[in-house]
Each structure stands twice: as C-alpha cells, then as structure tokens.
Protein backbone atom coordinates (compact mmCIF):
# COMPACT_ATOMS: atom_id res chain seq x y z
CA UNK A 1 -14.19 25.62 28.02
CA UNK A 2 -16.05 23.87 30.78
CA UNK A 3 -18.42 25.29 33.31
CA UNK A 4 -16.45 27.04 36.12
CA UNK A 5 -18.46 24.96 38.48
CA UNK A 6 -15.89 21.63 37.16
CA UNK A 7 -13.33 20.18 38.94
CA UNK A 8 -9.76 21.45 38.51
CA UNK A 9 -8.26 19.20 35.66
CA UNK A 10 -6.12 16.62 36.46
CA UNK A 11 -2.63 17.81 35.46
CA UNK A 12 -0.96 14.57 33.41
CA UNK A 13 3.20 14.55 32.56
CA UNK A 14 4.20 12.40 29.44
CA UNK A 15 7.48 10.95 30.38
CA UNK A 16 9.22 9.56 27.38
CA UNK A 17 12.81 8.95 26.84
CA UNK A 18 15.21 6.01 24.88
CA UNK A 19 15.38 2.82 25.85
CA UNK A 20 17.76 2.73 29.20
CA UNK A 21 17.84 6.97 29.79
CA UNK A 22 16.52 6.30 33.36
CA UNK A 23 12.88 6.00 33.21
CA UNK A 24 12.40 2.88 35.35
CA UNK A 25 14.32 4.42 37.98
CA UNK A 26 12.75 7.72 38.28
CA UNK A 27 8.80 5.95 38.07
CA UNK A 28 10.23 3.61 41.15
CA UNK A 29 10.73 6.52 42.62
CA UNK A 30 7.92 8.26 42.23
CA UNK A 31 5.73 5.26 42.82
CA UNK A 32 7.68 3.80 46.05
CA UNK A 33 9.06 7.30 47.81
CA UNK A 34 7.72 8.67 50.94
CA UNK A 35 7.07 11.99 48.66
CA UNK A 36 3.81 12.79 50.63
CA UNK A 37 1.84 13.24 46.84
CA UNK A 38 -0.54 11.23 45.54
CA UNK A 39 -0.13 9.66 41.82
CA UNK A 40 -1.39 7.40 38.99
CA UNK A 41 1.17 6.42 37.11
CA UNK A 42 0.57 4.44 33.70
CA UNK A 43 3.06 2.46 32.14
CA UNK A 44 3.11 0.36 28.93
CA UNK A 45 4.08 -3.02 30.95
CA UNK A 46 3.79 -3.14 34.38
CA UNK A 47 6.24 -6.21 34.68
CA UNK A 48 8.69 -4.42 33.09
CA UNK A 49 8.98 -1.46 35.95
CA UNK A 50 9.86 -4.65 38.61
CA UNK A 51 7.88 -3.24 41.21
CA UNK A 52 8.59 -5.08 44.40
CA UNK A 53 5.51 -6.73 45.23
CA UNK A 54 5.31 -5.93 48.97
CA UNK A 55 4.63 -2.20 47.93
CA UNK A 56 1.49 -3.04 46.32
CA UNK A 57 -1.28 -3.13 48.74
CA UNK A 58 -4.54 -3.57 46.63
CA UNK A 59 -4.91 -4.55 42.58
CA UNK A 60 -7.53 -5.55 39.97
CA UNK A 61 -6.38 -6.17 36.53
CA UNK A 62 -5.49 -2.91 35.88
CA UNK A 63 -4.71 -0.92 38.46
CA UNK A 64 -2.21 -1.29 41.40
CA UNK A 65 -2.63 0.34 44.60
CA UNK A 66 1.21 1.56 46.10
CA UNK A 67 1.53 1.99 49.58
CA UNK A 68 2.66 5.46 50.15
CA UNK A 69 -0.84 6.64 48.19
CA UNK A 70 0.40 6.36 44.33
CA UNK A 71 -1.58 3.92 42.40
CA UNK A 72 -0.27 2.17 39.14
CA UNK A 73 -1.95 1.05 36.08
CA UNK A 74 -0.92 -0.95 32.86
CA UNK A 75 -1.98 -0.16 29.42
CA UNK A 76 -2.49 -3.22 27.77
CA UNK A 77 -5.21 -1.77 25.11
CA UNK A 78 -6.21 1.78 24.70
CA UNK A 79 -4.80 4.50 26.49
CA UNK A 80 -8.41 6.52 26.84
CA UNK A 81 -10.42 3.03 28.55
CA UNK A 82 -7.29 3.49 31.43
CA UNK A 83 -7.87 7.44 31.86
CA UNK A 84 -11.62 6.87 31.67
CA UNK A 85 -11.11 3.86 34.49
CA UNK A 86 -8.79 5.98 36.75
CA UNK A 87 -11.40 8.93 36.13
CA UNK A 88 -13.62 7.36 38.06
CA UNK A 89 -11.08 7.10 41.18
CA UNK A 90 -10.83 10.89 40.61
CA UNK A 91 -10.11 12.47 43.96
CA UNK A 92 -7.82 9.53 44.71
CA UNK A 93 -4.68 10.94 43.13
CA UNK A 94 -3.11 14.09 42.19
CA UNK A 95 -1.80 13.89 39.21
CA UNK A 96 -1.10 11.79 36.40
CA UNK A 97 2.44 10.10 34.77
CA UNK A 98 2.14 8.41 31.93
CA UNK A 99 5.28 6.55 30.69
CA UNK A 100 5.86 5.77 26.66
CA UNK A 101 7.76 3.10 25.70
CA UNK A 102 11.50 3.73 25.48
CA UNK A 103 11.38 3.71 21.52
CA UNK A 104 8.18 5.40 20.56
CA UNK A 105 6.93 8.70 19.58
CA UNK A 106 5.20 10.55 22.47
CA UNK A 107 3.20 12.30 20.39
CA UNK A 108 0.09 9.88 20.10
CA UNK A 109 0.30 10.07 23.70
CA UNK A 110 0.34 13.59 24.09
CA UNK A 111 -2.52 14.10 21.38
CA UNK A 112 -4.59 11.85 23.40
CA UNK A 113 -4.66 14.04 26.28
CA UNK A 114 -4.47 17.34 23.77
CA UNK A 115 -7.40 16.03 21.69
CA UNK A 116 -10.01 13.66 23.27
CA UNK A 117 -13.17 15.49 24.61
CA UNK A 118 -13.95 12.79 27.23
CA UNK A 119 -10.45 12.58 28.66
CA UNK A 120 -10.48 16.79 28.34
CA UNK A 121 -12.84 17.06 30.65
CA UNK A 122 -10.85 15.40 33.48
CA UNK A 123 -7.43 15.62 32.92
CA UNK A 124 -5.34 18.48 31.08
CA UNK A 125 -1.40 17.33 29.06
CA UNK A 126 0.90 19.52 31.37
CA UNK A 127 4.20 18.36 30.24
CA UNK A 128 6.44 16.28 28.03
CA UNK A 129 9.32 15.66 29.67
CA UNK A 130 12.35 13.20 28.15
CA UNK A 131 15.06 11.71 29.72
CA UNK A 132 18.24 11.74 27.74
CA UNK A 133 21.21 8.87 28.62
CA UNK A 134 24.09 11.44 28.59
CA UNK A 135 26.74 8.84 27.86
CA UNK A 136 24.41 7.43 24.75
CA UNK A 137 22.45 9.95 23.42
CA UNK A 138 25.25 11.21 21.00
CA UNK A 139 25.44 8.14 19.44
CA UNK A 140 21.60 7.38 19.56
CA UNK A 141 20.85 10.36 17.24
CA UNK A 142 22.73 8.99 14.25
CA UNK A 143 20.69 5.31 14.74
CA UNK A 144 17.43 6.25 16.41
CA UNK A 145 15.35 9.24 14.81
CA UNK A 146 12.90 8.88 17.89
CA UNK A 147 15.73 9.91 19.83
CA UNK A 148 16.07 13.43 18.28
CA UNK A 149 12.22 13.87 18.08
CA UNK A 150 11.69 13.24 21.96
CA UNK A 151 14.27 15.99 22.74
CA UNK A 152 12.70 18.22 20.09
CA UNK A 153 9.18 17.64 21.46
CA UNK A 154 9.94 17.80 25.18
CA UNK A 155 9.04 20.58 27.43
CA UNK A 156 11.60 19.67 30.43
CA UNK A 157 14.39 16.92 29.60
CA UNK A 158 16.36 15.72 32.18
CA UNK A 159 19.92 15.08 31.12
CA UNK A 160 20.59 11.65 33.04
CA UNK A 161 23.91 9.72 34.17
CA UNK A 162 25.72 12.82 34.36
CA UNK A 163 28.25 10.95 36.62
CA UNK A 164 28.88 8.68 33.45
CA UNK A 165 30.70 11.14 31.10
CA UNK A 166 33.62 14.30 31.10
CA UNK A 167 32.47 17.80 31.21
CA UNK A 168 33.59 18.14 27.38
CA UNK A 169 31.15 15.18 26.65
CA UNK A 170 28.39 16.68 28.74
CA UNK A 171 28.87 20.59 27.05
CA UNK A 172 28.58 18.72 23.59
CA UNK A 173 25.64 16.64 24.74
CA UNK A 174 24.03 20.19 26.18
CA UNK A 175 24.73 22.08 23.04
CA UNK A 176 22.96 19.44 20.95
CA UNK A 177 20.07 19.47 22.97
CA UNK A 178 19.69 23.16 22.86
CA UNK A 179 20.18 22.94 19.41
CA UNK A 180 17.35 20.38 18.72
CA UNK A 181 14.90 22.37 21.66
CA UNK A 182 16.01 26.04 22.59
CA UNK A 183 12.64 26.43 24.70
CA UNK A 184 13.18 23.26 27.12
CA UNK A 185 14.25 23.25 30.82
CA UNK A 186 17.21 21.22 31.22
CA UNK A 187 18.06 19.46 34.61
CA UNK A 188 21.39 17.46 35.11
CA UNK A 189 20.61 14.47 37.09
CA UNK A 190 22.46 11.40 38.20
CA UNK A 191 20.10 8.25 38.74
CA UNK A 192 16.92 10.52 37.99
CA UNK A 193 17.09 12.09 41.14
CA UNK A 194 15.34 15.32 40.54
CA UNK A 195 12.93 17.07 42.64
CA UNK A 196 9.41 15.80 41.41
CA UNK A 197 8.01 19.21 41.18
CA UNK A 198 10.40 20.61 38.39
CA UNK A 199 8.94 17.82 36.38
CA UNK A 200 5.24 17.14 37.63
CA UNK A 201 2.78 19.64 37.41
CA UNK A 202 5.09 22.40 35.58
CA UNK A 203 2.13 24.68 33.56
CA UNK A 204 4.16 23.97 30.38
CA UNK A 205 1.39 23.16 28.36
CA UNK A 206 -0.06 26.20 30.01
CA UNK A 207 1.42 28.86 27.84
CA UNK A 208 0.65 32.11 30.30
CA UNK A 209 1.75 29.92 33.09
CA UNK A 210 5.74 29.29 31.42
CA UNK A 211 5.33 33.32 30.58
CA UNK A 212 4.78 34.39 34.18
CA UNK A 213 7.97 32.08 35.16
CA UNK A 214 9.86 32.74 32.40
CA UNK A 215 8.84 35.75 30.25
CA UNK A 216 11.73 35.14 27.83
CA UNK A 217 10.28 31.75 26.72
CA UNK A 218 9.25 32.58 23.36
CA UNK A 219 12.90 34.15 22.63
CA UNK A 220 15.17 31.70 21.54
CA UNK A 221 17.47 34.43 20.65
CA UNK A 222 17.39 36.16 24.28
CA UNK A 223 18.59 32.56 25.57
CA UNK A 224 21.61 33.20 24.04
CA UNK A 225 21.21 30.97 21.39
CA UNK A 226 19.77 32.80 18.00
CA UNK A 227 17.29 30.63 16.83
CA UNK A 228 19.04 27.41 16.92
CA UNK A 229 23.16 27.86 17.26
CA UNK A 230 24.85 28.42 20.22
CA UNK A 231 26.88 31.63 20.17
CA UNK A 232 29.83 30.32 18.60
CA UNK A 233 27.96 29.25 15.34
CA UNK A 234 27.44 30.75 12.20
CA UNK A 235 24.20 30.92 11.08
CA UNK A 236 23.93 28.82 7.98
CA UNK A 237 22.00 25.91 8.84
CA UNK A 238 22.70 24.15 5.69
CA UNK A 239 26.27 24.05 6.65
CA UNK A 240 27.87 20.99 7.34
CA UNK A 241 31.56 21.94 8.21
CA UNK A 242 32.78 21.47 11.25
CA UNK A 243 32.78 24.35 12.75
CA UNK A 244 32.01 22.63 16.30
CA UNK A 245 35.04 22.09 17.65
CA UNK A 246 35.92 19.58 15.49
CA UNK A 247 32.61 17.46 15.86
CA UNK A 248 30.18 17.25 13.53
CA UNK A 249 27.50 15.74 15.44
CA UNK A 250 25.97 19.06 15.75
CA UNK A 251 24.96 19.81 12.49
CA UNK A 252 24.20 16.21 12.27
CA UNK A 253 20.32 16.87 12.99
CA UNK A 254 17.52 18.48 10.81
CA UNK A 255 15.80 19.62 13.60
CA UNK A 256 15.64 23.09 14.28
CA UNK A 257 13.36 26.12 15.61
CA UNK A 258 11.97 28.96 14.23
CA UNK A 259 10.92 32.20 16.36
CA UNK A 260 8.53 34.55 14.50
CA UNK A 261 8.12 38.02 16.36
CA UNK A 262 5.65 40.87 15.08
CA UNK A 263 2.89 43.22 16.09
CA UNK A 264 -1.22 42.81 15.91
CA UNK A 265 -2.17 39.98 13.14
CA UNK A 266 -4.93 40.18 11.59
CA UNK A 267 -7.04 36.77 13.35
CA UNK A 268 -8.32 35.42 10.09
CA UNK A 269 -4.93 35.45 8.22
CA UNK A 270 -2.72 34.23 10.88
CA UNK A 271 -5.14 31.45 12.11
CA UNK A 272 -5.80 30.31 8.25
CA UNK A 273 -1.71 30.52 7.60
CA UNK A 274 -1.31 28.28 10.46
CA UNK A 275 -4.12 25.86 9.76
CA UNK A 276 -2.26 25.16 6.33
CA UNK A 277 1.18 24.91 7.13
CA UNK A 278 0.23 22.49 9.85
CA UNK A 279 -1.86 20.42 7.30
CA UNK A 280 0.74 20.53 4.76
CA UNK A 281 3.78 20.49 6.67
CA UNK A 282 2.80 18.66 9.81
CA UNK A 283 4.57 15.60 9.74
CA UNK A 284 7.78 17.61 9.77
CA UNK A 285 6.16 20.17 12.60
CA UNK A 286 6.67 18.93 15.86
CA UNK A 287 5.73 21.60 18.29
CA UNK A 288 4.34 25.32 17.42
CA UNK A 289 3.42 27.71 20.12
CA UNK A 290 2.76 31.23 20.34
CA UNK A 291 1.07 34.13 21.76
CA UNK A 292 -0.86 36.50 19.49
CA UNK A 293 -2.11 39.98 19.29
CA UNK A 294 -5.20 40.87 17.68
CA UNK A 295 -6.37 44.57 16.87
CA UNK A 296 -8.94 45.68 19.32
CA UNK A 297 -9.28 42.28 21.49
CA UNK A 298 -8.51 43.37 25.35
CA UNK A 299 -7.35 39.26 25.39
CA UNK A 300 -3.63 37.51 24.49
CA UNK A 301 -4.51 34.95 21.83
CA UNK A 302 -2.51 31.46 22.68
CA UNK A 303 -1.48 28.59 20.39
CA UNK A 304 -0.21 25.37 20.72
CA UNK A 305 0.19 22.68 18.25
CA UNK A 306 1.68 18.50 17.99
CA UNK A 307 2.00 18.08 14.20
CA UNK A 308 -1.07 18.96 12.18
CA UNK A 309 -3.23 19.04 15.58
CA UNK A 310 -3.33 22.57 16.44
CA UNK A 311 -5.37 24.80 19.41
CA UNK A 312 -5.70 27.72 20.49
CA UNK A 313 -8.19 30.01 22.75
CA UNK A 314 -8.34 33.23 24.40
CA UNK A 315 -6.56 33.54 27.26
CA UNK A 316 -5.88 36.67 29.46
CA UNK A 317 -6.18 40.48 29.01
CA UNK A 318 -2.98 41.64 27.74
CA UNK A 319 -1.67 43.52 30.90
CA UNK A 320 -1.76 47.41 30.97
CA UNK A 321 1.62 48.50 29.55
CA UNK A 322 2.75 45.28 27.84
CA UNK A 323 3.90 45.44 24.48
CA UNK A 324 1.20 44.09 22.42
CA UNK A 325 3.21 41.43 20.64
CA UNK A 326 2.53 38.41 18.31
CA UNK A 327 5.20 35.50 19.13
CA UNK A 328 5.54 31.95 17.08
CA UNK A 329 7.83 29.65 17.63
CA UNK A 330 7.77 26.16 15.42
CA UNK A 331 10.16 23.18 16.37
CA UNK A 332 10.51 20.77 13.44
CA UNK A 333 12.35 19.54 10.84
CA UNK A 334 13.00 21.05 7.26
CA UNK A 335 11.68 23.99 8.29
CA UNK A 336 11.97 26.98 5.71
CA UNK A 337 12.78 29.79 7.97
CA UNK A 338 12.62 32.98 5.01
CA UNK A 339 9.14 31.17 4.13
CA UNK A 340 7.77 31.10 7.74
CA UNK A 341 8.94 34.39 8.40
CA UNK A 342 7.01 35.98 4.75
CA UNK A 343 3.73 34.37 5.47
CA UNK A 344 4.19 35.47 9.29
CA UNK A 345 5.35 39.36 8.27
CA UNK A 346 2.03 39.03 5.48
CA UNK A 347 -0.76 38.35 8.40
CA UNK A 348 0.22 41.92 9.84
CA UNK A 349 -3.11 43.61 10.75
C-alpha cells in the first residue's frame, strides 16, 4: 500500500471487444466530444482510429494532444514505456482508456496494470469493459474463442448495434452473455452512445466499491440466474439438449461461474487453496473474486484474480451487524463446481 501522502491513482478502463463491436466509434467519442473530462487514451494503432487531423493540436511521436483536453497515445512497443511516458504528464488527464486490439486477449493488458509495481504506483485497472456486436456475436462464439473470453472477463459490456437485430435475437444474445458473465453490467447501446461514466471510472476492480452499489454482486443466484442458467434452465451443465427454445447456442460455451458462499475461513487454508487452484487451473480461470471472513480480524478480506495472477489485501472493518460472510466467485472454463465447492466447505475456520 503506498504512503497516504501519494497521489490518488489514476483510474485506467481496458476497453476490449471483437473486431467491428463499436470500439472506434465510442474512442472518437471520447477523444473528440465536448465531455468537459480530461483523458489519455491508448490505442494499438493510432491510424487505425482515423482521427481527423484538425482535432489534434500538439504531438510528438507518441502522444497526441486533442483539443477538447484528451490526449492520445500509440503503443507501438511496450505498453509500461507509454504509462511510464504519460506518468510524467500526470495531472494532465483524468483517467486512462486503453484500447486492445479487436482480436486479442485483454488479459495481458489488464495484468499489466494489476501487476507492475512502477505502473501501480500511478495508475490503478478500474474496469474491463467489452463491447459485443449484437448482430455478430452469436455467430462469433462458435469461430472466435476470444470472443467468449472478453465477455467472460469483462466487468461492464456494452451490448452494441442494438438497432441492428429483433428483440428475440437481442433476448438470446442477453441470455448468452449472462450465461458466460452473471456479475457484469450490461448496457444496450446503439452506435456506442453510452454515458461515459457507466463505463469510465466504475470502482469495479474496487471490490467494496461494486458492494456499496450493488450488495448483491457476489450472488449470481440472487440475479435471478443460479449460478449460470437463466431461470428457465435446468441445471445440468453438461447437457447439451436443446432446451433453449430450440437454440443450442447456449449451451454452446464452456464458460461458466461458480459462487462459493460460507462463514469465517480459516486465512491459511483458504489463501493456500486458492494459490493452487490458480497455479494449476489458471489457464482455464479467468476471473475469481471474493470477499472473506477471517475469525477474529475486525477487517473484510478481498480477492481478485486474472488467471494464475491472484491479490488480495485487507480492506474495511466488516460493518457492525453484517453477516460475517466468506463469498467466491470464479468465472472460467471447465470448472468443477462439486470440487470448488469441497475444498471451499474444507477451509471452514
């Protein structure tokens, strides 16, 4: 933890989403709109965002100066030389977007911020957020794998091109996504027109934060969709019929979430349990989060994981009244939900 003296972090969105989902559109915006915030915005390829020229006012190699305050940058090398260059223009900007290219996996990106000590210290990862093509995305999940795992990894996805498709198209293209993230915040959007702070600065990252907004965001099952099925699904994963009216594109992903609920744990089992099955299973463990409870410690215990990399710290007292309760949730793929649940029920304290 740094010094309370330090300046606030820089909060810093990860905008991913496949190839044509929107993502041009919504940076223009962001990076031409009279939206009265200041921010950096990195992108993979700055030709590729066709910024009109007369909006930049001032640019060295790397970074672009926009007229209404934002500035730009390219990465054409390493991610961490840009955040340690636009460090030093801290105070200049607000916030930080970076953009991923439309067919890769966010989560180097996201680990970058998560991990790196030097970038730590100046900027914190506050959200994931994907952009899903609502007319495409069905198809996309049978070709593009990277497809599923931005949804599953997001922490807001904005469900694009609404205008595009039926309202039977869009309630199958909704279910899916639910199924592949229960814990996400969904916004329908045409063009990516979506007020910028329900996807900038959210907290999502920020585990206490998402509580205090949404207190049920642990409980997949109190959203109405147990664990990963909507209500009208039966509960055997491993099922392929068709029990969705008539499609089978549901059941067509092996993405799905697990939410592990308990009492106090005892610290040194839980936190060993989790450092193993995110070292052996990691690869197939996108995101893990939790709160924890442990016996005589005034503080909430919070978790948060991308693959094998996995954090966690104190955080604040558990309130006065408030069921002292241990939450996990994992989001991944051949995940073996009696197994989690054993080792979980075994850390008891």
């Amino acid at each position: 933890m740094s010094a309370p003296a330090a300046a606030p972090s820089i909060p810093v969105t990860v905008l991913t989403g496949y190839l044509g989902a929107g993502k041009t559109t919504l940076l223009n915006r962001i990076l031409t709109e009279d939206h009265g915030k200041r921010y950096a915005v990195i992108v993979n390829e700055f030709g590729e965002i066709g910024i009109d020229n007369d909006l930049v006012v001032d640019t060295d190699e790397e970074v672009f100066e926009m007229n209404n305050g934002c500035i730009c940058c390219t990465v054409r090398g390493d991610l961490i030389r840009v955040v340690e260059n636009l460090a030093k223009r801290r105070g200049s900007f607000d916030a930080i977007l970076v953009e991923t290219t439309g067919v890769a996996d966010p989560v180097p990106v996201a680990q970058t911020f998560f991990m790196d000590e030097e970038v730590r210290k100046f900027a914190r990862l506050d959200a994931v957020v994907t952009l899903v093509d609502a007319k495409f995305f069905l198809d996309r999940l049978g070709d593009a794998p990277e497809a599923e795992d931005q949804v599953a990894f997001a922490d807001v996805i904005l469900l694009n091109k609404t205008d595009l498709v039926g309202s039977d198209e869009l309630t199958e293209v909704e279910a899916t996504l639910r199924q592949l993230n229960p814990y996400a915040k969904v916004y329908k959007t045409t063009r990516s027109a979506v007020d910028l702070d329900k996807i900038l600065d959210r907290g999502a990252f920020d585990l206490d934060r998402v509580l205090e907004l949404d207190p049920s965001f642990l409980d997949a099952d109190e959203h109405d969709h147990d664990h990963v099925c909507g209500p009208d699904c039966d509960h055997d994963h491993h099922d392929h019929d068709h029990h969705h009216h008539g499609h089978e594109t549901h059941h067509d992903t092996e993405i799905t979430s697990v939410s592990l609920r308990g009492g106090e744990l005892d610290p040194d089992k839980i936190l060993s349990w989790i450092s193993e099955v995110t070292q052996t299973q990691g690869p197939d463990i996108l995101r893990l989060k939790g709160i924890l409870a442990f016996p005589d410690e005034p503080k909430r215990y919070v978790v948060q994981g991308i693959h094998m990399i996995v954090e966690g710290d104190l955080q604040r007292d558990w309130k006065p009244g408030e069921p002292r309760e241990s939450r996990l949730v994992f989001i991944g793929r051949h995940l073996d939900q009696a197994k989690l649940e054993a080792a979980f029920k075994a850390a008891a304290a």
